[in-house]
PDB file of N, CA and C in Angstrom:
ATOM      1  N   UNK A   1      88.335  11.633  55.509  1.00  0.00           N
ATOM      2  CA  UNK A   1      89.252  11.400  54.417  1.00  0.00           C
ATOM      3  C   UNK A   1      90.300  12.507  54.417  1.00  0.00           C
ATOM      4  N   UNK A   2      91.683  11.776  53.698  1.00  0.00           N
ATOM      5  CA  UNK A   2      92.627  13.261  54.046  1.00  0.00           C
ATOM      6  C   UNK A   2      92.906  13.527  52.888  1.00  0.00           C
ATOM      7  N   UNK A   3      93.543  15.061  52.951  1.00  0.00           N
ATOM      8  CA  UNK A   3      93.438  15.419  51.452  1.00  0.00           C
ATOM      9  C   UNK A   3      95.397  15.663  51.530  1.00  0.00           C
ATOM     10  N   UNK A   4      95.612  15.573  49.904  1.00  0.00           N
ATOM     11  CA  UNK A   4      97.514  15.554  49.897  1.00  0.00           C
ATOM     12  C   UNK A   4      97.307  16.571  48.864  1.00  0.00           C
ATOM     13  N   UNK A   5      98.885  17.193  48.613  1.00  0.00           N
ATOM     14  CA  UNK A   5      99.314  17.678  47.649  1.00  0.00           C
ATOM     15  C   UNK A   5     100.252  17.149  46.318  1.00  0.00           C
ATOM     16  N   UNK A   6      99.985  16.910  45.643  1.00  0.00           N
ATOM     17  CA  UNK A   6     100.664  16.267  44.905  1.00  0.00           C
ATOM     18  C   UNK A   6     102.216  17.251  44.222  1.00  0.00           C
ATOM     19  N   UNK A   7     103.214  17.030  44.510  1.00  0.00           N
ATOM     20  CA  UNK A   7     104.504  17.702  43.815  1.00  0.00           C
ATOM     21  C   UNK A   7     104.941  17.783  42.755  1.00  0.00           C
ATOM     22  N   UNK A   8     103.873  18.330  41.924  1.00  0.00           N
ATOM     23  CA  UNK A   8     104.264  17.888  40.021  1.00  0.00           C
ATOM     24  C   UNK A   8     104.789  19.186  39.989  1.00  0.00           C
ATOM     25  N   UNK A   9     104.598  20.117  39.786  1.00  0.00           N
ATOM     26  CA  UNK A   9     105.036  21.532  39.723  1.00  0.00           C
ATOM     27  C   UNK A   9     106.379  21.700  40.553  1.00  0.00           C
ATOM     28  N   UNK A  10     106.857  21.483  41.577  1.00  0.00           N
ATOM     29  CA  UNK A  10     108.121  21.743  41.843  1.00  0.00           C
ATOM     30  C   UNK A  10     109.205  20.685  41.261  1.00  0.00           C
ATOM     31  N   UNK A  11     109.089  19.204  41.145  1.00  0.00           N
ATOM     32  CA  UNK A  11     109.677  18.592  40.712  1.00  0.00           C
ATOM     33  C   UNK A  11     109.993  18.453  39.510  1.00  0.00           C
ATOM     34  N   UNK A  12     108.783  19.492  38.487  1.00  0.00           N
ATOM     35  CA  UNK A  12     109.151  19.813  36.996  1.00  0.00           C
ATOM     36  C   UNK A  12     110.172  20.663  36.934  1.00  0.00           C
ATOM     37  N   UNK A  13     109.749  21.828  37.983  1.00  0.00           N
ATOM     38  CA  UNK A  13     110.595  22.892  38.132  1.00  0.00           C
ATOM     39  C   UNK A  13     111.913  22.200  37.968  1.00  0.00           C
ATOM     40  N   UNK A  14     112.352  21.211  38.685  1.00  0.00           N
ATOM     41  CA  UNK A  14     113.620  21.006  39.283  1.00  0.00           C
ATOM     42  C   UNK A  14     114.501  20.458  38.042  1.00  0.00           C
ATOM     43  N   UNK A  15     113.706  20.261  36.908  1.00  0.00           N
ATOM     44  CA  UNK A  15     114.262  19.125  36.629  1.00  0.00           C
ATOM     45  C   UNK A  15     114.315  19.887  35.007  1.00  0.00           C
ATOM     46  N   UNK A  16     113.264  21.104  34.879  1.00  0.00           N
ATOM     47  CA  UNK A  16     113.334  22.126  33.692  1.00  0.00           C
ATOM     48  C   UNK A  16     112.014  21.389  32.939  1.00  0.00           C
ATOM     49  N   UNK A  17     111.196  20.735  33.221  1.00  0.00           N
ATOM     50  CA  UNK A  17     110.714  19.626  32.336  1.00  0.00           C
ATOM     51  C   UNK A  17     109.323  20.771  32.398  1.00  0.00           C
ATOM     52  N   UNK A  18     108.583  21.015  31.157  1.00  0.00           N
ATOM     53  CA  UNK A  18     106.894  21.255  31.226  1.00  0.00           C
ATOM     54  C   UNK A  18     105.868  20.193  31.463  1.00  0.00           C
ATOM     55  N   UNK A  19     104.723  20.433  31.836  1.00  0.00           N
ATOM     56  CA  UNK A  19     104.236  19.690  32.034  1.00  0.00           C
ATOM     57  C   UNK A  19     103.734  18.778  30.794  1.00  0.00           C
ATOM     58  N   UNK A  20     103.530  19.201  29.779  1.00  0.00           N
ATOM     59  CA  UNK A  20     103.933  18.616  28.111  1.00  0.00           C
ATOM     60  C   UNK A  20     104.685  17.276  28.810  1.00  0.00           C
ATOM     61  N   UNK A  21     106.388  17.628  28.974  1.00  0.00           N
ATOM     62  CA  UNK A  21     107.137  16.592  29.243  1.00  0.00           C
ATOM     63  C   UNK A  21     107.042  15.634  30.236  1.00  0.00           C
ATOM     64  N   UNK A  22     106.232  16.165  31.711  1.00  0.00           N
ATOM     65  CA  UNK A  22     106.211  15.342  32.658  1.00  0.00           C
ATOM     66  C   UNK A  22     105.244  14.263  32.176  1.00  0.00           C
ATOM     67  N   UNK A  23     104.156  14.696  31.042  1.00  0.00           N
ATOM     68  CA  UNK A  23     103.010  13.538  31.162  1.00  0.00           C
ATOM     69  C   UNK A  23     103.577  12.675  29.304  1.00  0.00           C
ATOM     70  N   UNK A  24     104.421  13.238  28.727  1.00  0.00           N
ATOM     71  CA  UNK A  24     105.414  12.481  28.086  1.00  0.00           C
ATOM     72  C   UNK A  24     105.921  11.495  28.535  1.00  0.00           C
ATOM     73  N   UNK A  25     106.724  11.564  29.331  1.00  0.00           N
ATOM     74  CA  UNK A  25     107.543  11.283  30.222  1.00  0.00           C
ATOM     75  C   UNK A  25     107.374   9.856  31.050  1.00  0.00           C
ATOM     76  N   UNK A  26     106.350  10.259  31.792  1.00  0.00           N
ATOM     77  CA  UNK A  26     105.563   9.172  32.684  1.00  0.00           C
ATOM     78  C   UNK A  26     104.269   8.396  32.285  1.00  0.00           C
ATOM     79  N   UNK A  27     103.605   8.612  31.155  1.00  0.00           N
ATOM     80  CA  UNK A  27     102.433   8.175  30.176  1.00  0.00           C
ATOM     81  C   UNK A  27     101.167   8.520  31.017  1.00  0.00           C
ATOM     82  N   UNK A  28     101.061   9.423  32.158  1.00  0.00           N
ATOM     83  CA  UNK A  28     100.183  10.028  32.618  1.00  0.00           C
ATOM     84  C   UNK A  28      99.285  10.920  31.760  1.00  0.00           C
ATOM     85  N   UNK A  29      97.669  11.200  31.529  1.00  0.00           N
ATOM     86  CA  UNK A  29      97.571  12.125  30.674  1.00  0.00           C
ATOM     87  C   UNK A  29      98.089  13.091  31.512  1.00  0.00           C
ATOM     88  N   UNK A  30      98.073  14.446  29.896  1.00  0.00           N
ATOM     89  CA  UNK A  30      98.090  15.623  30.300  1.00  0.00           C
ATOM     90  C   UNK A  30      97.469  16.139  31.323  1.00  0.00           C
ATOM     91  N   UNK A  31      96.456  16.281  31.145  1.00  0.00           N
ATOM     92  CA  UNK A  31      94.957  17.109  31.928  1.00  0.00           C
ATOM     93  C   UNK A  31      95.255  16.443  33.790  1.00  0.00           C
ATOM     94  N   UNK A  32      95.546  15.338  33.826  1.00  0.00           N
ATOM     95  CA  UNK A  32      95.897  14.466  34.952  1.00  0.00           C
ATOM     96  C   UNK A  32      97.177  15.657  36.119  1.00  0.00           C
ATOM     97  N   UNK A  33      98.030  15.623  34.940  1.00  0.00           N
ATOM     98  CA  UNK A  33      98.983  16.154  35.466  1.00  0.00           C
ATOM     99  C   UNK A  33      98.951  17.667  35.635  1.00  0.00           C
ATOM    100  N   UNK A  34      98.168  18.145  35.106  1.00  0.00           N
ATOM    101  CA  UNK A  34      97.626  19.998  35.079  1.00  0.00           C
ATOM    102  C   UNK A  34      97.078  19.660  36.677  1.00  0.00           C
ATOM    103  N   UNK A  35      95.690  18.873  36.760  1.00  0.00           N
ATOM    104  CA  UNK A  35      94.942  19.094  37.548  1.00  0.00           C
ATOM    105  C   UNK A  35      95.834  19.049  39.134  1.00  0.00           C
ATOM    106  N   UNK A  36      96.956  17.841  39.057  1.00  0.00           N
ATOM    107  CA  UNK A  36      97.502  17.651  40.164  1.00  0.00           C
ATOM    108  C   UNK A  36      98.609  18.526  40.660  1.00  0.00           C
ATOM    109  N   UNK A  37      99.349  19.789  39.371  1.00  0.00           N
ATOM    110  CA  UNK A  37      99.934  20.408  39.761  1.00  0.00           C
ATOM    111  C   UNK A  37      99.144  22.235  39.565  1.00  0.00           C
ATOM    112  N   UNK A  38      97.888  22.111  39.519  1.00  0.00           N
ATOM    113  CA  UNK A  38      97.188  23.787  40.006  1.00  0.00           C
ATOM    114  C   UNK A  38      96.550  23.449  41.061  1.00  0.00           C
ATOM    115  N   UNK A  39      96.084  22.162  42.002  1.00  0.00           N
ATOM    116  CA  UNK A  39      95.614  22.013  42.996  1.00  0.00           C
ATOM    117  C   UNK A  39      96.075  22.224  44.271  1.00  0.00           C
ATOM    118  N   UNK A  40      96.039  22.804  45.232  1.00  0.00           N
ATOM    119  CA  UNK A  40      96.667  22.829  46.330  1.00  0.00           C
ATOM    120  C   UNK A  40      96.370  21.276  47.226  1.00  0.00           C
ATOM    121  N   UNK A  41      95.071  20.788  47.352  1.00  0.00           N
ATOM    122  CA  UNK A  41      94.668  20.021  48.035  1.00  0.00           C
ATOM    123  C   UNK A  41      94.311  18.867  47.117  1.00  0.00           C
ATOM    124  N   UNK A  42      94.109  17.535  47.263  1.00  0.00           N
ATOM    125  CA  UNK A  42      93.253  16.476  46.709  1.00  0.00           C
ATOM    126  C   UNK A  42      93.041  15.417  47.315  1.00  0.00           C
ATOM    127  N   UNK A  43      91.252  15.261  47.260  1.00  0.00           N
ATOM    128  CA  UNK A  43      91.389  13.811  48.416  1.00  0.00           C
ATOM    129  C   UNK A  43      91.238  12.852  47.573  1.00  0.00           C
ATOM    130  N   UNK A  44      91.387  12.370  46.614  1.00  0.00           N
ATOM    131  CA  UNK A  44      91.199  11.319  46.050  1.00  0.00           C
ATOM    132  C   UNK A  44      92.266  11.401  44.617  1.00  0.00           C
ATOM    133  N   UNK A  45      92.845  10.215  44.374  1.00  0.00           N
ATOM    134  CA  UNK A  45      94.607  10.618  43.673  1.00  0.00           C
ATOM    135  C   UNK A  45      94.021   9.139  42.705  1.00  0.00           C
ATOM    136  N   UNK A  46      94.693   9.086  41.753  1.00  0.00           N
ATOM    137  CA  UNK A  46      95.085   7.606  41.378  1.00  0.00           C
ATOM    138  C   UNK A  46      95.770   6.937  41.182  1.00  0.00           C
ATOM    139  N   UNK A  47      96.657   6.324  41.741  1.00  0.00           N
ATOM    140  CA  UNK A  47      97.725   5.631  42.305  1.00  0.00           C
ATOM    141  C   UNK A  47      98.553   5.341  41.455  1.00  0.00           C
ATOM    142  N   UNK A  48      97.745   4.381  40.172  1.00  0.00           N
ATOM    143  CA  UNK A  48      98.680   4.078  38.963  1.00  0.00           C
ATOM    144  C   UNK A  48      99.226   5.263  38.330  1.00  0.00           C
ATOM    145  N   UNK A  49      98.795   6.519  38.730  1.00  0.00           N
ATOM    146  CA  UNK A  49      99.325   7.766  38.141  1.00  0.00           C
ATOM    147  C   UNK A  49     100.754   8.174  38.917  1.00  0.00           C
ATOM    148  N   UNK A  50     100.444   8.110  40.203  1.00  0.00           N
ATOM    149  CA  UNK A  50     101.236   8.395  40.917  1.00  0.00           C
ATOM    150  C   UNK A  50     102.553   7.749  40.938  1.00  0.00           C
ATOM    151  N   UNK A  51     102.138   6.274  40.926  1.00  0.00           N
ATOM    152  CA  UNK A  51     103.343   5.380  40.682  1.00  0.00           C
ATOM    153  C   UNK A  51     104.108   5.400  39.433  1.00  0.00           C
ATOM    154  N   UNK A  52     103.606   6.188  38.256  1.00  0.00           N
ATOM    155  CA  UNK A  52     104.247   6.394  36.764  1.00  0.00           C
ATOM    156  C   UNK A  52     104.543   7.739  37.374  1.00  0.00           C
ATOM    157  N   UNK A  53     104.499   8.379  38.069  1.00  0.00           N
ATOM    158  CA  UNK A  53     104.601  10.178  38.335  1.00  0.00           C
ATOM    159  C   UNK A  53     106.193  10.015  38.999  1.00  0.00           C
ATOM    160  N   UNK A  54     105.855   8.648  40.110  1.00  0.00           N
ATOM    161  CA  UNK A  54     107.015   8.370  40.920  1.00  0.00           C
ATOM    162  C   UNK A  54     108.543   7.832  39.934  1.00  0.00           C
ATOM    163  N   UNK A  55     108.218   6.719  39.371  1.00  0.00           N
ATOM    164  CA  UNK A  55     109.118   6.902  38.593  1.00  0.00           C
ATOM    165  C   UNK A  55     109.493   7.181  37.371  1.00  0.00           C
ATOM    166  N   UNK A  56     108.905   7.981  36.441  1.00  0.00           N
ATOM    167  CA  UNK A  56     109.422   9.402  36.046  1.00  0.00           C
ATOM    168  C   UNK A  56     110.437  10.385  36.229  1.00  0.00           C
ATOM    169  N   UNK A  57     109.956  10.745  37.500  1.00  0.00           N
ATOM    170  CA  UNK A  57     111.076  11.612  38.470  1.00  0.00           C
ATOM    171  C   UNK A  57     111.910  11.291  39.125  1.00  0.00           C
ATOM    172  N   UNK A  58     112.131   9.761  39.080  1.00  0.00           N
ATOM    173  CA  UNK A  58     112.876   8.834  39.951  1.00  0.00           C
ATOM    174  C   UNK A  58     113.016   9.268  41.591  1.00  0.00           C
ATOM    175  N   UNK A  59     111.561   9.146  41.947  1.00  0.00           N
ATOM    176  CA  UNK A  59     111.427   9.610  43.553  1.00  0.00           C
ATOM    177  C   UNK A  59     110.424   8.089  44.091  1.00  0.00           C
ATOM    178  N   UNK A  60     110.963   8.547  45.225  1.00  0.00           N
ATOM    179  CA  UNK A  60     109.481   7.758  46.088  1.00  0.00           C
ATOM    180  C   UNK A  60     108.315   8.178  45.850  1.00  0.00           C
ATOM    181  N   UNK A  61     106.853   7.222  46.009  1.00  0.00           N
ATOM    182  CA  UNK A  61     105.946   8.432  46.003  1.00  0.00           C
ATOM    183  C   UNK A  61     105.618   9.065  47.296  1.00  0.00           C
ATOM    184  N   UNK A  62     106.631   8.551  48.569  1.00  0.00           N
ATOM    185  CA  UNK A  62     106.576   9.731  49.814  1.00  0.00           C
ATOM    186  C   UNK A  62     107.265  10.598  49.342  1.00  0.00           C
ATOM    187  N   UNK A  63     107.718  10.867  48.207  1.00  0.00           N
ATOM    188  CA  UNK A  63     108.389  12.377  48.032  1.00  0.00           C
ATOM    189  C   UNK A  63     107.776  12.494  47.369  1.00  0.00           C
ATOM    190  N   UNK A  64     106.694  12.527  46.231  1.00  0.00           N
ATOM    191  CA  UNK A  64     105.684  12.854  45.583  1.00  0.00           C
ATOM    192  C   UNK A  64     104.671  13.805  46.051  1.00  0.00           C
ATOM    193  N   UNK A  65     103.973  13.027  47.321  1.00  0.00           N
ATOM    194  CA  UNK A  65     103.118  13.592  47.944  1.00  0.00           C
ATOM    195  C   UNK A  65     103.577  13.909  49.142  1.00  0.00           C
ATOM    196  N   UNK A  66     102.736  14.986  49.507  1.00  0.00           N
ATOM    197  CA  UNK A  66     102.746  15.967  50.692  1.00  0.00           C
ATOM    198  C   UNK A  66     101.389  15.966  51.315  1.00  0.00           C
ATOM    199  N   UNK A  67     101.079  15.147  53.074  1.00  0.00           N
ATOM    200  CA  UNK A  67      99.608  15.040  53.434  1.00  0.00           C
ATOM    201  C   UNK A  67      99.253  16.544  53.870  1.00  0.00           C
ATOM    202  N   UNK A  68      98.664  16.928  53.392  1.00  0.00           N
ATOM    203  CA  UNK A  68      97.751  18.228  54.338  1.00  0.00           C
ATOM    204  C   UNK A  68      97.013  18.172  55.467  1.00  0.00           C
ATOM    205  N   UNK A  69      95.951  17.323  55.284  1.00  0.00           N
ATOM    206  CA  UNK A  69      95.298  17.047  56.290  1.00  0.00           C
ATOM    207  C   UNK A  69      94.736  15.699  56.972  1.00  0.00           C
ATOM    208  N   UNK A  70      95.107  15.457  57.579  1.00  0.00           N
ATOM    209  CA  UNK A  70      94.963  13.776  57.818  1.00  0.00           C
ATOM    210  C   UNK A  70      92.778  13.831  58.498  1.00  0.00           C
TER     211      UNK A  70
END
């Protein structure tokens, strides 16, 4: 199984938003969005998160995630 990084933390950065706002924002919980932006690695994601994460930030979710290790 491969593990990714998820880009919540730089794309908040980018955008000035806390993470308060990102899971505002995208109706992700909070705690969801903590866990995916203090993690370096994660092998297991949940998609419907990702896809509200994706557009939120109005990105792909190949710009979302970053694979680490295949």
């Amino acid at each position: 199984m491969g593990l990714v990084r998820i880009k919540v933390r730089e794309l908040a950065a980018e955008r000035g938003w806390t993470f308060k706002e990102v899971a505002d924002r995208s109706g992700v919980v909070y705690s969801t969005i903590t866990t995916y932006a203090r993690r370096s690695s994660i092998s297991m994601v949940d998609f419907t998160a990702l896809h509200k994460l994706a557009r939120a930030f109005d990105v792909m979710i190949e710009d979302l995630v970053e694979i680490i290790e295949e």
